[in-house]
Protein backbone atom coordinates (compact mmCIF):
# COMPACT_ATOMS: atom_id res chain seq x y z
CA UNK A 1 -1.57 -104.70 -42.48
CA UNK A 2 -2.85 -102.48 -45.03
CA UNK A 3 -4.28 -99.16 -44.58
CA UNK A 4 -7.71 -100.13 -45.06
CA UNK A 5 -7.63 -102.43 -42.29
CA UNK A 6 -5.78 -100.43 -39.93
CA UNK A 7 -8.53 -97.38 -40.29
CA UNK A 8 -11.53 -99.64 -40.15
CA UNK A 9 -9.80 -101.55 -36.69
CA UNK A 10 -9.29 -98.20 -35.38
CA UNK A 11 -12.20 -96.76 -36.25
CA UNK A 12 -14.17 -100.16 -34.25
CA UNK A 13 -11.98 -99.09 -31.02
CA UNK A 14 -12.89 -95.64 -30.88
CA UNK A 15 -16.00 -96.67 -31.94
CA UNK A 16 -16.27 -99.38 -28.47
CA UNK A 17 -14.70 -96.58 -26.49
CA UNK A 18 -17.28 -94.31 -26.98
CA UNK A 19 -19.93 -96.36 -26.18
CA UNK A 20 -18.28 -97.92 -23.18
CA UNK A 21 -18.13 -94.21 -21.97
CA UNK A 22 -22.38 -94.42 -21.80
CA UNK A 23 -22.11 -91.56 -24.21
CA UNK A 24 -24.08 -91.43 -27.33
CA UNK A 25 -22.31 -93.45 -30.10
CA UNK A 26 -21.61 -91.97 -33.50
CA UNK A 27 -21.52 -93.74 -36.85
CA UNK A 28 -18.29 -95.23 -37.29
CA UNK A 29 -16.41 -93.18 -40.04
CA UNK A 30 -16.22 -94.88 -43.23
CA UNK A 31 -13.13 -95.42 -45.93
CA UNK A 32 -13.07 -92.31 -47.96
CA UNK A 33 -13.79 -92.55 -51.97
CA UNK A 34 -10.57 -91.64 -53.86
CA UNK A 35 -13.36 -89.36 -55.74
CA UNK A 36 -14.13 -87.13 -52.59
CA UNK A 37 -10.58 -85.16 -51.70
CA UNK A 38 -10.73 -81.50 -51.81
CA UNK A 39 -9.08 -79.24 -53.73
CA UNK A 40 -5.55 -77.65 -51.47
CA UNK A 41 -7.09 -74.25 -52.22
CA UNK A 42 -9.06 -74.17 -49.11
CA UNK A 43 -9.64 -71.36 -46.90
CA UNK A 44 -7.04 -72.53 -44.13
CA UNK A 45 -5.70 -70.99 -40.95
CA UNK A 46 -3.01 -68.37 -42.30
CA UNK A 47 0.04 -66.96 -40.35
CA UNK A 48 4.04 -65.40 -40.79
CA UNK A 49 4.31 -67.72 -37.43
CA UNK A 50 3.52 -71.20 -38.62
CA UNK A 51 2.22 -72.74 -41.85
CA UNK A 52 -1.12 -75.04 -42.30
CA UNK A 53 -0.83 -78.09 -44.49
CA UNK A 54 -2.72 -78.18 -47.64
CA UNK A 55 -5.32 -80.63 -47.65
CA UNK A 56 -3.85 -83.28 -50.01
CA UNK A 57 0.11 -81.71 -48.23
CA UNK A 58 1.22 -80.77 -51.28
CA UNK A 59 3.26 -77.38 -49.45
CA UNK A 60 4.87 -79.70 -46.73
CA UNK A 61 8.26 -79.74 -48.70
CA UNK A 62 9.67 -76.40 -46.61
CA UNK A 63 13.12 -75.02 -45.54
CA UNK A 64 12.46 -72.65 -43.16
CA UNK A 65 13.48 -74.51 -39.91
CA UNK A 66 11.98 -72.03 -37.73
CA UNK A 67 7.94 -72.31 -39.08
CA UNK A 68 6.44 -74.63 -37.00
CA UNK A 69 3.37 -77.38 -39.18
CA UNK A 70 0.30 -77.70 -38.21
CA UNK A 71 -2.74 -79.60 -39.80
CA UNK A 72 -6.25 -77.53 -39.88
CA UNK A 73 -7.94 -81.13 -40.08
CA UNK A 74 -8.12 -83.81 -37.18
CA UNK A 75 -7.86 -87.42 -38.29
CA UNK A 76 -11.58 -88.09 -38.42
CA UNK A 77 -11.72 -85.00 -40.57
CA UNK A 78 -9.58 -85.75 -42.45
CA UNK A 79 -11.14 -89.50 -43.28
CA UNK A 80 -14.70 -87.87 -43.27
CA UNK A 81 -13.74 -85.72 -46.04
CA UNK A 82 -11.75 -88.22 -48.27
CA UNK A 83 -9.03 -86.52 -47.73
CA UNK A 84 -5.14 -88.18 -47.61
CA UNK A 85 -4.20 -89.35 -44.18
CA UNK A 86 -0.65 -90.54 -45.19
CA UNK A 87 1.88 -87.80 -45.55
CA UNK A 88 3.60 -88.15 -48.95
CA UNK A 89 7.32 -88.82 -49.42
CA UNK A 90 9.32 -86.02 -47.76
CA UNK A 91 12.93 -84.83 -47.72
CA UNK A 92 14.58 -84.09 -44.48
CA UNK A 93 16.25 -80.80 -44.22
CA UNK A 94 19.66 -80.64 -44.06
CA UNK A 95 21.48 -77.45 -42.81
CA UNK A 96 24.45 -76.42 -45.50
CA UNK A 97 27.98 -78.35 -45.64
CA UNK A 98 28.86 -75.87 -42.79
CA UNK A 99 25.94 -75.44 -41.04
CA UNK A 100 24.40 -76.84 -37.63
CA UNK A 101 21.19 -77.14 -36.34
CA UNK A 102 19.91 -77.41 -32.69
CA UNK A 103 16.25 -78.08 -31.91
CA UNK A 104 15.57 -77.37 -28.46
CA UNK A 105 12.89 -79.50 -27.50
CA UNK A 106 10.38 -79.37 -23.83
CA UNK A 107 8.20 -82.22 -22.91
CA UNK A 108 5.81 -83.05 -20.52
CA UNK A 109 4.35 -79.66 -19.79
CA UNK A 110 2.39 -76.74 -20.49
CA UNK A 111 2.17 -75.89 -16.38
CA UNK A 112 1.72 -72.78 -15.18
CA UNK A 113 4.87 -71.93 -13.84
CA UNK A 114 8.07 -73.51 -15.22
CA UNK A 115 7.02 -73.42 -19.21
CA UNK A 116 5.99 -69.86 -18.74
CA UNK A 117 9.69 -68.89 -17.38
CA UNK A 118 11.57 -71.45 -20.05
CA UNK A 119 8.86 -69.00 -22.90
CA UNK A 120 10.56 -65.45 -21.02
CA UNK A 121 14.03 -67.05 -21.36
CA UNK A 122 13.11 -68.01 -25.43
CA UNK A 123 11.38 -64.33 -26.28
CA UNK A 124 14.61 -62.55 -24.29
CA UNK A 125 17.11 -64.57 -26.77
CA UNK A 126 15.00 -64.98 -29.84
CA UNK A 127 15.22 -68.37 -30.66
CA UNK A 128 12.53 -71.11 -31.33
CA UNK A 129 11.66 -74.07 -29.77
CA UNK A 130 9.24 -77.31 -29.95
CA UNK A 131 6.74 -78.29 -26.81
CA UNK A 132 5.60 -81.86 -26.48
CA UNK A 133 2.51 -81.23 -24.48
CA UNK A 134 0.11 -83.52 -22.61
CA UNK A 135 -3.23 -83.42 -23.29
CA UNK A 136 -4.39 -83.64 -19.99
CA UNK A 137 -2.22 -80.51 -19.08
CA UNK A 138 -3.36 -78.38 -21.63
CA UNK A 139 -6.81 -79.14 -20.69
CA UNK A 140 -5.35 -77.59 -16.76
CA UNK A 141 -3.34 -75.04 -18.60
CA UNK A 142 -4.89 -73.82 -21.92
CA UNK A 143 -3.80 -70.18 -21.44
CA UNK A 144 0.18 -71.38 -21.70
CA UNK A 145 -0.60 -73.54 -25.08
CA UNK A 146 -1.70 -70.20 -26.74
CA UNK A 147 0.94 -68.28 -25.54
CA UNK A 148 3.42 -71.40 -27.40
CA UNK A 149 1.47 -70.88 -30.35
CA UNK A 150 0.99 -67.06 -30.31
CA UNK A 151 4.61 -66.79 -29.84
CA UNK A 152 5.51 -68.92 -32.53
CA UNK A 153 7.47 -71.93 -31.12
CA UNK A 154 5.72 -75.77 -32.54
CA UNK A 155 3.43 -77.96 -30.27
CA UNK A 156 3.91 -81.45 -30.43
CA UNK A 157 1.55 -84.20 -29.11
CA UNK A 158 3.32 -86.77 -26.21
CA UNK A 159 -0.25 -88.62 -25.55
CA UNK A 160 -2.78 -87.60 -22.94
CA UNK A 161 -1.80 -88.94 -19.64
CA UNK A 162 2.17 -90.30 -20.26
CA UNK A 163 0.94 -93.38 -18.09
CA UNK A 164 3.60 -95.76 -19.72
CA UNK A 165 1.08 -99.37 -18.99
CA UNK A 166 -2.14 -97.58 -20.49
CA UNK A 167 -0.36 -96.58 -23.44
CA UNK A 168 2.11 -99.33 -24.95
CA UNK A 169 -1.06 -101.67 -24.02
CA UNK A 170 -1.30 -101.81 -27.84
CA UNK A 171 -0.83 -99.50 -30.56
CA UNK A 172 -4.63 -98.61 -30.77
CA UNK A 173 -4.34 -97.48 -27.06
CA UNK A 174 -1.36 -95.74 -28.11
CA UNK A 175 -3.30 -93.54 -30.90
CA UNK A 176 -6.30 -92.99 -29.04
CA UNK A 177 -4.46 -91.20 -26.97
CA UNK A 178 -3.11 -89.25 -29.66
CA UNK A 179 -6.04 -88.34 -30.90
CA UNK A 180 -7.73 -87.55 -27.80
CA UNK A 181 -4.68 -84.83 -27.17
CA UNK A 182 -4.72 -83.89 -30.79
CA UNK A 183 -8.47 -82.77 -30.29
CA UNK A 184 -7.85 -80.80 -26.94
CA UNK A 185 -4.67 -79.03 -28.59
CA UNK A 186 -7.12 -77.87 -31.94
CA UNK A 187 -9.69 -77.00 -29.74
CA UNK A 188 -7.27 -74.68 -27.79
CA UNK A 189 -5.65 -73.13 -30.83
CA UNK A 190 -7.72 -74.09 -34.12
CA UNK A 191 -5.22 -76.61 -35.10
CA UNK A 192 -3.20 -79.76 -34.44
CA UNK A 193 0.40 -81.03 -34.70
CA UNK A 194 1.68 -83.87 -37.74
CA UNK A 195 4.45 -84.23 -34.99
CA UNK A 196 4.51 -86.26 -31.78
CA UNK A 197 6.86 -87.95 -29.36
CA UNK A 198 6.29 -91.24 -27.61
CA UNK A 199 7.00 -90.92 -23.65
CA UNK A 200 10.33 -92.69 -22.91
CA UNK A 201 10.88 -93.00 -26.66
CA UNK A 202 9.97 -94.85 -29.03
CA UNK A 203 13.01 -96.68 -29.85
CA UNK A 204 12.17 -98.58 -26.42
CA UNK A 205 8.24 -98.86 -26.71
CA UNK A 206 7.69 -99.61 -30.80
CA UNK A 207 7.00 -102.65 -32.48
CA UNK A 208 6.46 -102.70 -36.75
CA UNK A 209 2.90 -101.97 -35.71
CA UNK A 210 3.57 -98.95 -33.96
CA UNK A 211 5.14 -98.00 -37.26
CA UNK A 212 3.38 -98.41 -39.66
CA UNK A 213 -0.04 -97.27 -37.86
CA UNK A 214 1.89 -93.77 -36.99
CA UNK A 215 2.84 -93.84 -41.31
CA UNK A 216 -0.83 -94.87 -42.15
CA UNK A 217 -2.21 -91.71 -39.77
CA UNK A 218 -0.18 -89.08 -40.95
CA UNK A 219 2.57 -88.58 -38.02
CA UNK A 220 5.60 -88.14 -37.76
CA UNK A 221 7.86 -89.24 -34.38
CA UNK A 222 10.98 -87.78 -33.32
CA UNK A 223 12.96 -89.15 -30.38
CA UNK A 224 15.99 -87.08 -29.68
CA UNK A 225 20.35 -87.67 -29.46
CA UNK A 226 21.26 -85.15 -26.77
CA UNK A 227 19.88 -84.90 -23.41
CA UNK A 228 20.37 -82.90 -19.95
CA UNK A 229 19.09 -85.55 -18.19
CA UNK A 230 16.70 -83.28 -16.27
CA UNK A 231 13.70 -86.16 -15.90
CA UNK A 232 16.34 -88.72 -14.33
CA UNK A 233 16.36 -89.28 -10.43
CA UNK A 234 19.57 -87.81 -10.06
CA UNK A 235 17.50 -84.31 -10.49
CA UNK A 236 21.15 -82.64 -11.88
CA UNK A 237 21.63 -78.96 -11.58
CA UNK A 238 22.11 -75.91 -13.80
CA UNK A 239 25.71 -76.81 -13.79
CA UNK A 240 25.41 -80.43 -14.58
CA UNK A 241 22.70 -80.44 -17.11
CA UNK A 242 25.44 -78.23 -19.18
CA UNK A 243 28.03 -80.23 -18.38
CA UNK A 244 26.08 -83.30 -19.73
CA UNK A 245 25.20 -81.54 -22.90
CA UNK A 246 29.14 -81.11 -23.33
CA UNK A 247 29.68 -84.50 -22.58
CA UNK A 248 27.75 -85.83 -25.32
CA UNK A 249 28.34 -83.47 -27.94
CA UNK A 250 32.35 -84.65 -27.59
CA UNK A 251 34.92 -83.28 -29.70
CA UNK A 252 33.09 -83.94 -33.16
CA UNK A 253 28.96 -82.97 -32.81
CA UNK A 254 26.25 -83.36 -34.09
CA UNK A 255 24.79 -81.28 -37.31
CA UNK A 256 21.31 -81.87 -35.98
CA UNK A 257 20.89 -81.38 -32.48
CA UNK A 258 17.31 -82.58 -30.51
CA UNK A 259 17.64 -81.96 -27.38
CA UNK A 260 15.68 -83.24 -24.45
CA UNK A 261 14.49 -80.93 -21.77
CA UNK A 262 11.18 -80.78 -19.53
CA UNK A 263 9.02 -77.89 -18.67
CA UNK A 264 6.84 -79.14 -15.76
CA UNK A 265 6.61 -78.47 -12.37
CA UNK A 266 10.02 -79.54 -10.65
CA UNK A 267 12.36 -78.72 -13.52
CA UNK A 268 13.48 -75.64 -12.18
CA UNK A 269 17.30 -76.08 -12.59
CA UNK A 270 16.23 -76.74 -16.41
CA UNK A 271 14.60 -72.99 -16.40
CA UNK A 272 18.02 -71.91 -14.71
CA UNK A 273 20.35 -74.18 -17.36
CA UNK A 274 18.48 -72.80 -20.29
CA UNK A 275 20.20 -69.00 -20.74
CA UNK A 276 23.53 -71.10 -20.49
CA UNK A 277 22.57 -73.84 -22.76
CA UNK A 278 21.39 -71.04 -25.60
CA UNK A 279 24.76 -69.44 -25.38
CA UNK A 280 26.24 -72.37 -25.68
CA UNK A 281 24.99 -73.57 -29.17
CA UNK A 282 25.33 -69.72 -30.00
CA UNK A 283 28.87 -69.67 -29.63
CA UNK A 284 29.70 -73.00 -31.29
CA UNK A 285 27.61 -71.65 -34.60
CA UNK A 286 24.13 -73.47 -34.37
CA UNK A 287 21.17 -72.08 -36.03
CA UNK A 288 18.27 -72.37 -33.40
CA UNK A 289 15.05 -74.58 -35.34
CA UNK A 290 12.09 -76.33 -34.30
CA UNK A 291 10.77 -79.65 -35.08
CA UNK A 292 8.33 -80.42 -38.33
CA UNK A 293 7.94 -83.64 -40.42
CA UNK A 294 11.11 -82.52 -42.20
CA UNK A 295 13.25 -82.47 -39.16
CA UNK A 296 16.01 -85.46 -39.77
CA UNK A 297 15.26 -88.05 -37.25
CA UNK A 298 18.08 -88.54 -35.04
């Protein structure tokens, strides 16, 4: 399906959505003229903690692994404006012949008590991380998205509500949640991720349309290859979650580590696991990064 198509389909869902909401309905947005992008010169959100994409992401090709990526333009924006959608052609980084990475990824939060503890643990060691968030606890807990943002760690988008059967209904449904949380999250903090995470995966959930209507929209998914196994029904401890990470990282691992935590309510033992887990990678030489379009995807 070619872009065209894809944005003018999507843009007749949201479109229905709206109006089946007995709000007042906008005028759909229309294909942008090749004529109409902006120059990347823009007056955009500037920061030493994170860096905005151009407008046509011309300065996404980056090698500091600990800068988080954020876009100063939502997708409607974005189309609005004439600007690109598509990210271009980008090289993963690659730590050097010796070097290892380990992105310690959080999903399912901001709440207001377990994210804020795993953030104390981070600023006491000095070392980055990447929070999936959900839109619909950010809108409960905006005060703990700044302080992820403020503090310099990425925000990543894992759809509004994480209700599996509303959101692998079809791909549309799958990016209108998206873009729902992607509005809450730049209302919060001015801007919005390029990265996002399906719930339970995508390797599971995806289709080719999935695919290519995540390429077409400018994101970028990351799943992960090491996990505590914190979110299983087994609820592991401190102890165990470590002992699973050793597990899987066997006798030869991994260059580039994403690993899978939570940081809701209930995922204490994770909060207690963490100090441990940092040391950990510490000792066996990883550098500490968080997740942007040019993380590898594992």
């Amino acid at each position: 399906m070619t872009k065209k198509i894809l944005l003018l389909v999507l843009a007749l869902v949201m479109l229905a959505l709206v109006g089946s909401c007995g709000g007042e309905k906008e005028t759909p947005p229309t294909e942008p003229e090749e004529t109409a992008q902006e120059s990347p010169e823009e007056n955009l959100p500037q920061s030493d903690k994170f860096v905005t994409a151009a407008s046509d992401f011309s300065n996404l090709q980056l090698d500091d692994i600990t800068k988080p990526v954020y876009d100063a333009y939502g997708v409607w924006e974005r189309q609005e404006k004439g600007l690109p959608m598509s990210l271009p052609e980008i090289e993963f980084f690659q730590p050097p012949p010796d070097g290892q990475i380990v992105y310690l990824t959080f999903d399912d939060g901001p709440d207001d008590k377990n994210t804020p503890a795993i953030l104390d643990i981070l600023k006491l060691e000095n070392v980055p991380a990447t929070f999936y968030v959900l839109g619909e606890m950010v809108e409960r807990n905006p005060e703990v998205l700044k302080r992820i943002f403020e503090e310099g760690h990425a925000i990543g988008n894992h759809s509004y509500n994480h209700n599996y059967s509303e959101l692998y209904a079809s791909p549309w449904a799958f990016m209108e949640q998206i873009i729902k949380t992607d509005e809450i999250i730049q209302s919060c903090i001015g801007v919005r991720p390029l990265i996002i995470r399906a719930p339970g995966g995508a390797a599971g959930a995806f289709n080719a349309n999935y695919w290519e209507m995540l390429k077409t929209m400018g994101y970028v998914e990351h799943d992960w290859n090491i996990v505590t196994q914190d979110a299983t029904r087994q609820r592991p401890n401190a102890s165990t979650q470590i002992n699973n990470i050793l597990r899987q990282l066997g006798s030869n691992p991994p260059r580039n580590v994403i690993l899978l935590m939570h940081s809701n309510a209930g995922k204490e033992e994770t909060v207690k696991a963490l100090p441990e887990i940092i040391k950990l990678f510490k000792d066996w030489g990883y550098q500490f990064g968080v997740v942007t379009p040019m993380t590898p995807q594992e």
